[in-house]
Protein backbone atom coordinates (compact mmCIF):
# COMPACT_ATOMS: atom_id res chain seq x y z
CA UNK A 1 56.54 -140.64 14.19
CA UNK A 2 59.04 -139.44 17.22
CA UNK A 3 62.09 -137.59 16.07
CA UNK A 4 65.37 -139.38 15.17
CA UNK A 5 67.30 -138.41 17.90
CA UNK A 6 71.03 -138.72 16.15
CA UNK A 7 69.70 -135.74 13.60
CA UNK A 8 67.06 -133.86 15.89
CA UNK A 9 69.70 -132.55 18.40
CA UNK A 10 70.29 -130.32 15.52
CA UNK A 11 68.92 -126.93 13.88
CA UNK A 12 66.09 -127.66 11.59
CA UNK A 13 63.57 -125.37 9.52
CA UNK A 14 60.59 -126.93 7.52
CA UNK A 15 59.98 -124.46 4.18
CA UNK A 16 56.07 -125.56 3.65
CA UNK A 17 55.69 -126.38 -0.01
CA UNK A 18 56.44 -123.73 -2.82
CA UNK A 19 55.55 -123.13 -6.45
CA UNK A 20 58.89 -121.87 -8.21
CA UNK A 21 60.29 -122.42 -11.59
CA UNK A 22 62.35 -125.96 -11.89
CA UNK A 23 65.98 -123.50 -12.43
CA UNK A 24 65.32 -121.48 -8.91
CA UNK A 25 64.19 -125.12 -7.30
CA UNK A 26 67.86 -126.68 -7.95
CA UNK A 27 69.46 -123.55 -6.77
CA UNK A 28 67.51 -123.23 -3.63
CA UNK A 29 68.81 -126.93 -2.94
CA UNK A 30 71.99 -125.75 -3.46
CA UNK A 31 71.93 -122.87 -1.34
CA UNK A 32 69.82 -124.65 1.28
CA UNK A 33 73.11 -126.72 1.28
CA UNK A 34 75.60 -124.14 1.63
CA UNK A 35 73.54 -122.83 4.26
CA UNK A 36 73.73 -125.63 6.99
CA UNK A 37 77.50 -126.33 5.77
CA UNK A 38 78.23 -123.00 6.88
CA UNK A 39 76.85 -123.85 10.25
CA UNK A 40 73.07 -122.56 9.47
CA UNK A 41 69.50 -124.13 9.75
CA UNK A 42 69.76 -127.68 8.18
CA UNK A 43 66.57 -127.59 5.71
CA UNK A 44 63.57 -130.27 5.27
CA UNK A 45 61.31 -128.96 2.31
CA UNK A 46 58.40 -129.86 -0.26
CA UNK A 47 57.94 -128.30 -3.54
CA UNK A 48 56.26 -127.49 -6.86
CA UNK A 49 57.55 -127.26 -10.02
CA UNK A 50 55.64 -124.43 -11.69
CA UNK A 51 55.35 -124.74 -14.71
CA UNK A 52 55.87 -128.38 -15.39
CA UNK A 53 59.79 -129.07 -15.75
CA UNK A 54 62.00 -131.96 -16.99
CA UNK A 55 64.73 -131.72 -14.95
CA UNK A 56 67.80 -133.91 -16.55
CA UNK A 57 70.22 -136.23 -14.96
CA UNK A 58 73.77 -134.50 -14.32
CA UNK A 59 75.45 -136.70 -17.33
CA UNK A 60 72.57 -136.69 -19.23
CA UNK A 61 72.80 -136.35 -23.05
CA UNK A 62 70.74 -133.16 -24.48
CA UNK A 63 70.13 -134.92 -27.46
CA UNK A 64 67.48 -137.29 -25.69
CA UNK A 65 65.43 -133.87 -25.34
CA UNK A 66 62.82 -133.17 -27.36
CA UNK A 67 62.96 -128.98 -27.16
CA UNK A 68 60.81 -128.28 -29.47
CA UNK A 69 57.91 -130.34 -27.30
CA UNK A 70 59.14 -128.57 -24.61
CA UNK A 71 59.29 -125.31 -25.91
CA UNK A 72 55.66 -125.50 -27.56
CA UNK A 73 53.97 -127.42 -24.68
CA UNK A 74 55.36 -124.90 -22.00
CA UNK A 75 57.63 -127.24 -20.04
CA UNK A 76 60.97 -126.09 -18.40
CA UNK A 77 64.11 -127.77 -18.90
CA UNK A 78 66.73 -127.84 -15.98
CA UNK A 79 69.43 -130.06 -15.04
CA UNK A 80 69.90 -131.80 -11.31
CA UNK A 81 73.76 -131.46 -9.86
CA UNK A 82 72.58 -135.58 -9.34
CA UNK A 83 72.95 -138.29 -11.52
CA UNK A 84 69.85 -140.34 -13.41
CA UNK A 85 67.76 -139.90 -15.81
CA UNK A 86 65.55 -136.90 -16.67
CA UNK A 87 62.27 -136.29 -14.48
CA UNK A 88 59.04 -134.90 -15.82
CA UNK A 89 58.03 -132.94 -12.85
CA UNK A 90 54.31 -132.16 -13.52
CA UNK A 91 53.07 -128.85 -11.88
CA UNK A 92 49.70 -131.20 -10.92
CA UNK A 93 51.08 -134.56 -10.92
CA UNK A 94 54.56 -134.00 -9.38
CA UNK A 95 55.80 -133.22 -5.93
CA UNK A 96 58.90 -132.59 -4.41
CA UNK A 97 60.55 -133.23 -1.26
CA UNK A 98 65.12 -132.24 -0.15
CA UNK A 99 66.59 -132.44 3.13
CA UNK A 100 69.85 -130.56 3.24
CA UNK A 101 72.38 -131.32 5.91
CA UNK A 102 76.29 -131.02 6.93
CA UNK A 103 78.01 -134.01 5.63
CA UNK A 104 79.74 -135.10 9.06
CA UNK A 105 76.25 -135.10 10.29
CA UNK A 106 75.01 -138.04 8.23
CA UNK A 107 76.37 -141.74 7.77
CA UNK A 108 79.60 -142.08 5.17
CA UNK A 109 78.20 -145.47 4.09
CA UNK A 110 75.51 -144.50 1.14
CA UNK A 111 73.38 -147.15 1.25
CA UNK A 112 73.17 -146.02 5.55
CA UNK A 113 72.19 -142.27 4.32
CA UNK A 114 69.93 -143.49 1.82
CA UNK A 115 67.76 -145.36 4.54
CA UNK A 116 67.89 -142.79 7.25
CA UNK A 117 67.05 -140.08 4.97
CA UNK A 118 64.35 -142.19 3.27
CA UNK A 119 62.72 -142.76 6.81
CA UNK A 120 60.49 -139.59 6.50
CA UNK A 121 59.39 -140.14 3.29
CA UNK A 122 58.01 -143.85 3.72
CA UNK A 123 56.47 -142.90 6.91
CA UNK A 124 54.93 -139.90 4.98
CA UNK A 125 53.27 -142.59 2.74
CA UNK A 126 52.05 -144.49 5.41
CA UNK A 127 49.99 -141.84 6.77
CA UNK A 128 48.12 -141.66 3.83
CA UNK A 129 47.53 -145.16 3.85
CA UNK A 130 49.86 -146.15 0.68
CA UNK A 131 52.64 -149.07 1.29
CA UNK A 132 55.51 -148.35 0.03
CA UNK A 133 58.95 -150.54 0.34
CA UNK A 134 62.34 -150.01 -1.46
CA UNK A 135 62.30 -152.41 -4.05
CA UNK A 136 63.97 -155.85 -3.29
CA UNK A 137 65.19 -156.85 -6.79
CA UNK A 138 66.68 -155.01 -10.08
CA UNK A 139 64.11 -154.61 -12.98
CA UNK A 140 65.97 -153.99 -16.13
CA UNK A 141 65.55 -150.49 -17.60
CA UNK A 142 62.69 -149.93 -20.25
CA UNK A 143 64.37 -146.80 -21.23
CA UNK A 144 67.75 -145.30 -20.02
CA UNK A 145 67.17 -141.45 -20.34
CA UNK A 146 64.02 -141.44 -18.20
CA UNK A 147 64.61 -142.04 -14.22
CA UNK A 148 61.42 -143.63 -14.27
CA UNK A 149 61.96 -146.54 -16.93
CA UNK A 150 65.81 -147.06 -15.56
CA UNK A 151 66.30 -149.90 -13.91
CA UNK A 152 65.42 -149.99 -10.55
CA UNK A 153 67.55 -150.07 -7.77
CA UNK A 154 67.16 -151.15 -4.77
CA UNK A 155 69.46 -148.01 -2.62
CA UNK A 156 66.53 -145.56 -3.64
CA UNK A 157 63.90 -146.50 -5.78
CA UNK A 158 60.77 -146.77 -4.12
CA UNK A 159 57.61 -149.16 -5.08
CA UNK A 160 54.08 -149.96 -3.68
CA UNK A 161 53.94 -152.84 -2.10
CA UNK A 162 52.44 -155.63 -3.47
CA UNK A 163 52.38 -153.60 -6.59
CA UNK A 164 55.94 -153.40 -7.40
CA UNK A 165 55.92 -149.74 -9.55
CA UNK A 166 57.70 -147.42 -9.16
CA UNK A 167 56.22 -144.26 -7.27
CA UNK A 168 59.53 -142.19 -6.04
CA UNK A 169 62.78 -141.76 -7.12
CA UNK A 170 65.32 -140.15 -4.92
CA UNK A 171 69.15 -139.29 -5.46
CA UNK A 172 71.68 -137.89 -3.16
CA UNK A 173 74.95 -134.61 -3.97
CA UNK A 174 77.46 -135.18 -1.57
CA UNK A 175 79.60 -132.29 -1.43
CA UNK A 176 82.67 -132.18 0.77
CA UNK A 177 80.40 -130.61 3.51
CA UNK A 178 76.65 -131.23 3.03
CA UNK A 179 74.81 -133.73 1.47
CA UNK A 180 71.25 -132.65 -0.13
CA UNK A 181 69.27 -135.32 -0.73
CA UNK A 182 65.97 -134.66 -3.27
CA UNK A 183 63.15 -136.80 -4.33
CA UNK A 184 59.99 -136.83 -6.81
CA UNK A 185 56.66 -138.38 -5.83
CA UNK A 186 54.03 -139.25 -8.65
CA UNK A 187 51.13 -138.29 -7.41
CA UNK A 188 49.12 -138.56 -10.54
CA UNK A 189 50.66 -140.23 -13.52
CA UNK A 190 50.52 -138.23 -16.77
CA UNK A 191 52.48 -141.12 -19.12
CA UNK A 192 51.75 -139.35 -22.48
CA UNK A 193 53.26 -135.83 -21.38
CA UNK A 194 56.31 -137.53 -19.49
CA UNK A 195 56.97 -139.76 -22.38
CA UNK A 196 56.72 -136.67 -25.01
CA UNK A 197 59.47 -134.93 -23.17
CA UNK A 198 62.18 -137.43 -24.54
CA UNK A 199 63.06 -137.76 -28.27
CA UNK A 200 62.49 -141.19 -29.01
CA UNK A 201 61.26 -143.26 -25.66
CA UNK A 202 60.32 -146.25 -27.70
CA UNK A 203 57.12 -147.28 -25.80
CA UNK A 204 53.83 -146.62 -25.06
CA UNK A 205 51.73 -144.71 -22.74
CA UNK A 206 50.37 -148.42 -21.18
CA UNK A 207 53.89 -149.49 -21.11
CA UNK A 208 55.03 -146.25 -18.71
CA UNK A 209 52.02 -147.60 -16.27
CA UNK A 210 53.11 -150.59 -15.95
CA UNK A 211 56.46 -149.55 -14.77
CA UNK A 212 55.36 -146.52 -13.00
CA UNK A 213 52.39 -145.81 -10.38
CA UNK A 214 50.95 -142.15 -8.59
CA UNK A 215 49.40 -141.93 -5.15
CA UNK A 216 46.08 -141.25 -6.09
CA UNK A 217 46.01 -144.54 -7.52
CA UNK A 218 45.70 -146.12 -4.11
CA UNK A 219 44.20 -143.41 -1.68
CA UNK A 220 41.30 -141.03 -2.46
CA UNK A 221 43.56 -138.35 -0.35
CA UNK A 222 44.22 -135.07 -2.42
CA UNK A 223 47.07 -133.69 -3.55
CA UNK A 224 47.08 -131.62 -0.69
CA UNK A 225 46.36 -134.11 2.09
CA UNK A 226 49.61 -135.72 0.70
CA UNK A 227 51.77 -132.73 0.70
CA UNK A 228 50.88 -132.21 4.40
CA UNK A 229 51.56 -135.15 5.20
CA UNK A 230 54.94 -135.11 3.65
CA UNK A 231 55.32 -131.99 5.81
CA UNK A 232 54.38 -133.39 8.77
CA UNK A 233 56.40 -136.19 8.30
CA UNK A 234 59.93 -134.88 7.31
CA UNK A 235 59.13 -132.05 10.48
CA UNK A 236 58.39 -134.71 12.66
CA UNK A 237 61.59 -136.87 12.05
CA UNK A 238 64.02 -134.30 12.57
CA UNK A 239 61.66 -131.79 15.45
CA UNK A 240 61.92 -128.92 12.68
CA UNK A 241 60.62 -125.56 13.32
CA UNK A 242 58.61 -123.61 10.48
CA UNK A 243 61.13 -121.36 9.01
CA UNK A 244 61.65 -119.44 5.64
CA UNK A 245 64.60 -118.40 3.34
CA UNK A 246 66.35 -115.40 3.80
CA UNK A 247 66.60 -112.33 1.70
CA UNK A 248 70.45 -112.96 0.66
CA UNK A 249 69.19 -117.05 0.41
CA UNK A 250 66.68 -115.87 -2.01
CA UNK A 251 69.21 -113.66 -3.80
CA UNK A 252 72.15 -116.13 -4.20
CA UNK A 253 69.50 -118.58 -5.61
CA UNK A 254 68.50 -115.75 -8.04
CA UNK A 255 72.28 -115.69 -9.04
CA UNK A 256 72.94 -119.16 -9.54
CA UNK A 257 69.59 -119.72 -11.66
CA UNK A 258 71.47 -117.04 -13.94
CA UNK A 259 74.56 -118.51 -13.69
CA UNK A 260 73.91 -121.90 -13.35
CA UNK A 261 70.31 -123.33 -13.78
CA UNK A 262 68.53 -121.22 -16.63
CA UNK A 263 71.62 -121.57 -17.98
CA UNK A 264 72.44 -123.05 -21.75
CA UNK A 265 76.07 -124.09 -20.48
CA UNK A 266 74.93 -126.04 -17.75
CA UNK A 267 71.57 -127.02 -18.93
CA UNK A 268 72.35 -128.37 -22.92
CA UNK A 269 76.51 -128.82 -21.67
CA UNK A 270 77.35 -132.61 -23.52
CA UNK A 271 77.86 -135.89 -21.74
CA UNK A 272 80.75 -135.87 -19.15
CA UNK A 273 81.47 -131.69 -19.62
CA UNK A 274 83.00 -129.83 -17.10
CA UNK A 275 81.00 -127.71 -15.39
């Protein structure tokens, strides 16, 4: 895939995928974020969430959370500064992808910034041989507090063609100067643990996978082979260099999991707090 020219003229890094806890993954978006806002590397990343995480919606009601599962089964909680439902990022069965950039830098229109942003990550499923689309119609929402069983939309939900479930979800934050856009890709669908996360989903484990689909139901490439090819692909569209974060990245990240991420006032805060 060549480069897009109108955001490769530009400063990029690619951070190679990274195991961190769900709290210091939302921060590092946010500081990856600050970072090219204050006129720094704009960022292209994949990575793990280690140990599995459900990461919540911003106006997402903490009731629909079923802590004690959680708790007992080892499974972070965080919540996303982006709206949706909550995410069961499995360690295994989960991967990651954000590309953080200055705001003036992107198209205004979201629908425009949804498809240019989105053009690394469908041509990252093409080189592992899975077709993926965005999906042309609305399918009504099988369960509001999971992103997965929402109803789909057709600015950033992506499905396998001819298949029609879902396999990626992806949500932008516009600040006033960046815009980080982040993504999850089932790569292997784990319905029972996803669906255990929530306090009362109302369906079954068939009923999740029929709705929802993972890569390595329609390649034999690993989990790895896909993850380098999401590499290659977001590096590719925008000519990124391999970079890594700095010491005081890594340190205001450590701050604002304290403050922010780990934390009970942001993390169980009710529907439509301040933060």
């Amino acid at each position: 895939m060549d480069a897009d020219p109108t955001i490769a003229d530009r400063e990029w890094r690619l951070i190679r995928e990274e195991s961190r806890p769900g709290p210091m993954q939302m921060a590092l978006d946010e500081v990856a974020a600050e970072t090219a806002a204050a006129g720094g590397p704009r960022t292209v990343r994949l990575y793990r969430w280690e140990p599995s995480c459900l990461s919540l919606g911003y106006h997402q009601d903490p009731d629909t959370v079923d802590w004690e599962w959680c708790s007992k089964d080892g499974v972070d909680v965080t919540r996303r500064p982006t709206g949706g439902g909550g995410i069961y990022h499995d360690a295994e069965g989960d991967l990651s992808y954000s590309i953080a950039a200055p705001r003036a830098e992107l198209p205004g229109d979201l629908m425009d910034c949804y498809h240019r942003l989105l053009d690394p990550v469908l041509a990252a499923f093409a080189r592992v041989g899975v077709p993926v689309e965005f999906v042309e119609h609305e399918a009504p929402a099988l369960y509001e507090p999971a992103c997965y069983l929402r109803a789909l939309n057709p600015a950033h939900d992506l499905v396998v063609a001819g298949d029609g479930r879902k396999v990626s979800g992806n949500a932008q934050h516009r600040q006033r100067d960046a815009v980080v856009q982040h993504g999850s890709i089932t790569y292997s669908v784990f319905a029972d643990r996803h669906l255990s996360t929530f306090t009362d989903p109302g369906l079954s484990a068939v009923e999740f996978g029929e709705r929802v689909t993972g890569v390595d139901e329609h390649t034999d490439a690993s989990r790895e082979t896909v993850v380098a090819a999401f590499e290659a692909a977001l590096a590719a569209w925008c000519d990124a260099d391999e970079g890594s974060w700095t010491d005081d990245e890594l340190a205001r990240a450590r701050d604002l999991v304290d403050e922010k991420y780990a934390a009970d006032e942001w993390v169980r805060r009710r529907p439509h707090a301040r933060s």
